[in-house]
N, C-alpha and C. Protein backbone atom coordinates (compact mmCIF):
# COMPACT_ATOMS: atom_id res chain seq x y z
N UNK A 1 6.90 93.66 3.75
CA UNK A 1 7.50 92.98 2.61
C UNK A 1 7.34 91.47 2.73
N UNK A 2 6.98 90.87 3.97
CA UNK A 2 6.96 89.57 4.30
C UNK A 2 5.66 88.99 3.66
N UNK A 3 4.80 90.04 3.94
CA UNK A 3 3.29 89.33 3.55
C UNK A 3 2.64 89.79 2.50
N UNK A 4 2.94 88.89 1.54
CA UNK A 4 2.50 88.61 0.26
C UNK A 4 1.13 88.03 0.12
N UNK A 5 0.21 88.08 -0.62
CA UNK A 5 -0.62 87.78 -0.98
C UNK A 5 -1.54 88.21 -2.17
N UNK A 6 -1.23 86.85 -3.37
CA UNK A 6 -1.90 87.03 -4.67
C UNK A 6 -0.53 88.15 -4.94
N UNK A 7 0.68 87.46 -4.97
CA UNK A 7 1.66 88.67 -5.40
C UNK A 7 1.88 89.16 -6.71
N UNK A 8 2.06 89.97 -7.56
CA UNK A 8 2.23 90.49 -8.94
C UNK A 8 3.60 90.27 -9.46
N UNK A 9 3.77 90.20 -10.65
CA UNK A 9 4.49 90.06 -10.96
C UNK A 9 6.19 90.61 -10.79
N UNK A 10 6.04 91.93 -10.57
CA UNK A 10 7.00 93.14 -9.86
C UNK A 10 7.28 92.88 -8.64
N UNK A 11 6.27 92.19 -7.45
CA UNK A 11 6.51 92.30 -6.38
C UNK A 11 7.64 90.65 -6.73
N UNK A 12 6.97 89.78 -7.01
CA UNK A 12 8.22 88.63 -7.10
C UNK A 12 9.67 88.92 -7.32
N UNK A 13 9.70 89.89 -8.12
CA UNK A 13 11.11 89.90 -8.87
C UNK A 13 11.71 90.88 -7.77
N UNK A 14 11.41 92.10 -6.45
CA UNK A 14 11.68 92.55 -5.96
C UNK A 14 12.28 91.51 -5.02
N UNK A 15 10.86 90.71 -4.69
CA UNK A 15 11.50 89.76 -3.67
C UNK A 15 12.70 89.13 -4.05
N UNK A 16 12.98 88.45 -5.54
CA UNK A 16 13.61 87.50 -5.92
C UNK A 16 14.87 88.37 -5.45
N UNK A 17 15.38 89.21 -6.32
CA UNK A 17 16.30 90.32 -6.00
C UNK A 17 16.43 90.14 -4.57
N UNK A 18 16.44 90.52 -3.76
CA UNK A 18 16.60 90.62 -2.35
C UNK A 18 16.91 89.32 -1.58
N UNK A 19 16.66 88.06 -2.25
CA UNK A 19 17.13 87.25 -1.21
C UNK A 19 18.10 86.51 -2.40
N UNK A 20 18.38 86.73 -3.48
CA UNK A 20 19.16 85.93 -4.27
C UNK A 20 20.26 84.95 -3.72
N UNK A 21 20.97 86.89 -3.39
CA UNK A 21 22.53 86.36 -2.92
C UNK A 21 22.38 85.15 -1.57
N UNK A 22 21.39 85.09 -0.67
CA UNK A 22 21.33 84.68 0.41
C UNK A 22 21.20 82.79 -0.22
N UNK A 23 20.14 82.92 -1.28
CA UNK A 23 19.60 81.73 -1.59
C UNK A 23 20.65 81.12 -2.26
N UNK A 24 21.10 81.94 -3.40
CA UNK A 24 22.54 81.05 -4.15
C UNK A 24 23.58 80.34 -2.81
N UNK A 25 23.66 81.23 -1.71
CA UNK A 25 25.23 80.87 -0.58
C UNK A 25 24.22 79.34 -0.74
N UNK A 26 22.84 79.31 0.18
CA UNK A 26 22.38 78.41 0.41
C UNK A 26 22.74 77.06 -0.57
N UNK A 27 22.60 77.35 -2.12
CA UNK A 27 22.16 76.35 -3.11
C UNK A 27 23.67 75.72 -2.92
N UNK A 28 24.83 76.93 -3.24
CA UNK A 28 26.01 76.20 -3.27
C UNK A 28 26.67 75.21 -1.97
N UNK A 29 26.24 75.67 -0.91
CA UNK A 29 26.47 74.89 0.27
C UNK A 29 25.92 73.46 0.15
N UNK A 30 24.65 73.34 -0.52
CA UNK A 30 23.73 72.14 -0.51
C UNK A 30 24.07 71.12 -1.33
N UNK A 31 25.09 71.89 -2.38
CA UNK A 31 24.79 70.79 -3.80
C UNK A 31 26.51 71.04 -3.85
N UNK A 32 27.29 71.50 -3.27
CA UNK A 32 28.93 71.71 -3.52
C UNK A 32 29.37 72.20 -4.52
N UNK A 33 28.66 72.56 -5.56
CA UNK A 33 29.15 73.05 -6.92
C UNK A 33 28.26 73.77 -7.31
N UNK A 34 29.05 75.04 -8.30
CA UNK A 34 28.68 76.24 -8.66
C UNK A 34 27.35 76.02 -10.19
N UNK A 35 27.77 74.66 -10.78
CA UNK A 35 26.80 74.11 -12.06
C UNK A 35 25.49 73.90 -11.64
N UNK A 36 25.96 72.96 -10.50
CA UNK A 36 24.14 73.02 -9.81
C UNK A 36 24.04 73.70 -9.06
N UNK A 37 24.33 74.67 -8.24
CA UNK A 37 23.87 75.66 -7.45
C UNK A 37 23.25 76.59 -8.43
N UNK A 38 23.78 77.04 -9.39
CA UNK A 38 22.87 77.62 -10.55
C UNK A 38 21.44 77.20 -11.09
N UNK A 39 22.03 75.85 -11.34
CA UNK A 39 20.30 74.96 -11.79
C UNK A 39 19.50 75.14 -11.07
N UNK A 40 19.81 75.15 -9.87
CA UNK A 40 18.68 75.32 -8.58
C UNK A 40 18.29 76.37 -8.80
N UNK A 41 19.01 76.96 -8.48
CA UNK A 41 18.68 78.64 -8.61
C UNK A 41 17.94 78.88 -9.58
N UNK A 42 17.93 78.19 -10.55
CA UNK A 42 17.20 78.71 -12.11
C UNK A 42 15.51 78.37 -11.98
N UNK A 43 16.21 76.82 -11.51
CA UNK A 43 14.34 76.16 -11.42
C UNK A 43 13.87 76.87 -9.99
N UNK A 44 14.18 77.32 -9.29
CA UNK A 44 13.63 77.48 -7.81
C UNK A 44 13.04 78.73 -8.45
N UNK A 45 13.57 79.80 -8.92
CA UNK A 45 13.17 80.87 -9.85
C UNK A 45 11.53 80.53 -10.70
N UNK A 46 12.10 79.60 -11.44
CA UNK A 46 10.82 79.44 -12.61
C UNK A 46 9.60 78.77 -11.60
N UNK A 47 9.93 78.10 -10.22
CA UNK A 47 8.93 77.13 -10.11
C UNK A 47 8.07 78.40 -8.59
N UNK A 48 8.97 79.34 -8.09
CA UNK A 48 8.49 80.46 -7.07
C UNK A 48 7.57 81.15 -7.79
N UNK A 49 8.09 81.68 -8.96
CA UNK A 49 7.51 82.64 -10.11
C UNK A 49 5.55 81.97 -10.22
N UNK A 50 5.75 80.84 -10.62
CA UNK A 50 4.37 80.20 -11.24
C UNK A 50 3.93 79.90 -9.80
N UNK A 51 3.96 79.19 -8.57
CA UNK A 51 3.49 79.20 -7.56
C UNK A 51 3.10 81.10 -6.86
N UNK A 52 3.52 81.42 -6.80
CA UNK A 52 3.42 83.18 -5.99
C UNK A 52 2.52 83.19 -6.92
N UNK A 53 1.68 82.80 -8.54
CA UNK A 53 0.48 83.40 -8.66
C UNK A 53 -0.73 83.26 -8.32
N UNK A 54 -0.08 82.04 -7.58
CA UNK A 54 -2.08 81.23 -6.94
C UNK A 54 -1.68 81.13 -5.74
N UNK A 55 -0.37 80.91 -4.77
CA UNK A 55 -0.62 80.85 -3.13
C UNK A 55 -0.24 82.25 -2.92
N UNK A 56 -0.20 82.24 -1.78
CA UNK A 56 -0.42 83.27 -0.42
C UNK A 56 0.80 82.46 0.25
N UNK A 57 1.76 83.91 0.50
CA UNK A 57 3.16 83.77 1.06
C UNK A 57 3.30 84.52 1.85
N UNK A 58 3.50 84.30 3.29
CA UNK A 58 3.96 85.06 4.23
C UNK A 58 5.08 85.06 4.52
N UNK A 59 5.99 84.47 4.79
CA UNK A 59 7.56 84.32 4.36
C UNK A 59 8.41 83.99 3.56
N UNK A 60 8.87 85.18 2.53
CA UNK A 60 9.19 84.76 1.01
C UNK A 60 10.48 84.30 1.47
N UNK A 61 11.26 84.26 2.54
CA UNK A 61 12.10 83.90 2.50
C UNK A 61 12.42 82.60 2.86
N UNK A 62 11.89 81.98 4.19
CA UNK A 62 11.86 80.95 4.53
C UNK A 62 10.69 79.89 3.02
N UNK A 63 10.00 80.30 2.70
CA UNK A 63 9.37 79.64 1.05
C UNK A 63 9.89 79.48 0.37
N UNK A 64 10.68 80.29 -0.20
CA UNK A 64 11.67 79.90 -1.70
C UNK A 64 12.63 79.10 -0.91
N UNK A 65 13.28 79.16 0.35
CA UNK A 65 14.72 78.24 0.82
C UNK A 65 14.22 77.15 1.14
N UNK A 66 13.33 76.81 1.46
CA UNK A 66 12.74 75.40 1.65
C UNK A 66 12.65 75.04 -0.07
N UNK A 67 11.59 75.42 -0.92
CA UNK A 67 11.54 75.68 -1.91
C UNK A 67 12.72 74.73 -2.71
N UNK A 68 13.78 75.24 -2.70
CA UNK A 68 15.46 75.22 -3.15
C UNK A 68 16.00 73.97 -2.36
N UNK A 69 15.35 73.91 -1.36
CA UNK A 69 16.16 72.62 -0.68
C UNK A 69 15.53 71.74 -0.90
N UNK A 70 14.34 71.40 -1.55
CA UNK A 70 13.49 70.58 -1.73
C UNK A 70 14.21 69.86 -3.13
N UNK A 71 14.45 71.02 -3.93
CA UNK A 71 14.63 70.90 -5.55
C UNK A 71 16.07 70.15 -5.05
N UNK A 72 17.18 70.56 -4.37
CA UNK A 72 18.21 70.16 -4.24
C UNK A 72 18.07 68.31 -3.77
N UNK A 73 17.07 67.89 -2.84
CA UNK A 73 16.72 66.74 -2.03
C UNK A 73 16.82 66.08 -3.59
N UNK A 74 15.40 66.37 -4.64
CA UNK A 74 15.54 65.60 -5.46
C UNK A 74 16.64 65.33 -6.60
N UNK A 75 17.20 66.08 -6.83
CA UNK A 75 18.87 66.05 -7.56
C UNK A 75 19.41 64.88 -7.20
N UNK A 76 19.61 65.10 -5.73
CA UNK A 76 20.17 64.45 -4.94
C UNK A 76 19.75 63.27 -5.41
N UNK A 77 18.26 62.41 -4.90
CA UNK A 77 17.86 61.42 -4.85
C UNK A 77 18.01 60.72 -6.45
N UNK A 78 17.71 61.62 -7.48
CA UNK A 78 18.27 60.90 -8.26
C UNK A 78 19.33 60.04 -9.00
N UNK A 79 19.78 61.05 -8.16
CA UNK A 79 21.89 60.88 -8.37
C UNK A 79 21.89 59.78 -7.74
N UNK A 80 21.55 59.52 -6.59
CA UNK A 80 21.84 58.26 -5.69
C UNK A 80 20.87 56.89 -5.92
N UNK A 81 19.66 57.65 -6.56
CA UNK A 81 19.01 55.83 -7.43
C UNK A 81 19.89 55.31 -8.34
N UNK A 82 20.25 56.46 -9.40
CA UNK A 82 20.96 55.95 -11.03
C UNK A 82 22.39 55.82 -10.39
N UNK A 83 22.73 55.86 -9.20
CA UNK A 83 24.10 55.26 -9.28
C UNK A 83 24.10 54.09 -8.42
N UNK A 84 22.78 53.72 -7.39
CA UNK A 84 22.71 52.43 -7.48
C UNK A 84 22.60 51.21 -8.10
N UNK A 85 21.38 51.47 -8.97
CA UNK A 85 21.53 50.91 -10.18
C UNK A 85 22.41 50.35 -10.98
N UNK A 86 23.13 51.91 -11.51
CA UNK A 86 24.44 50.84 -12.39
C UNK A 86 25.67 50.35 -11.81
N UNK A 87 25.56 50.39 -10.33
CA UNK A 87 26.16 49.02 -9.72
C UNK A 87 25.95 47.75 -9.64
N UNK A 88 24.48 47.45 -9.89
CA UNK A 88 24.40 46.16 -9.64
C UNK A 88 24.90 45.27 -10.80
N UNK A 89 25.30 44.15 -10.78
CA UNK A 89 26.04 43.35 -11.84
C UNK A 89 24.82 43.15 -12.95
């Protein structure tokens, strides 16, 4: 089940299914709230989906959670430019 390659469409959504619950604990731990732990979840979804049709995945699990923590990094980073910003005088 680990080694994917050129995965189909069915096989994603099996995978997706199977590590959901694991990935949501992850999202909500990362981002503290249930609004964006969802968002993540949504885009990490749409952006696994369109990647799994052109790479080669050997660990769907450790891929999508990096994946998700990546998406979470940039949330993040934005949050913390636009609120530098409208501090300055």
């Amino acid at each position: 089940m680990n080694n994917i390659l050129n995965s189909t469409l069915p096989d994603f959504w099996s995978l997706w299914i199977d590590h959901q619950d694991y990935l949501y604990s992850a999202c909500l731990i990362w981002m503290s709230n249930i609004p964006d732990a969802k968002d993540i979840m949504s885009q990490a979804m749409l952006k696994a989906e369109e990647k799994m049709r052109i790479h080669t995945v050997k660990n769907f699990r450790y891929w999508v959670t990096q994946l998700a923590y990546n998406l979470c990094l940039d949330v993040y980073r934005k949050r913390h430019q636009t609120i530098q910003y409208s501090t300055l005088p």
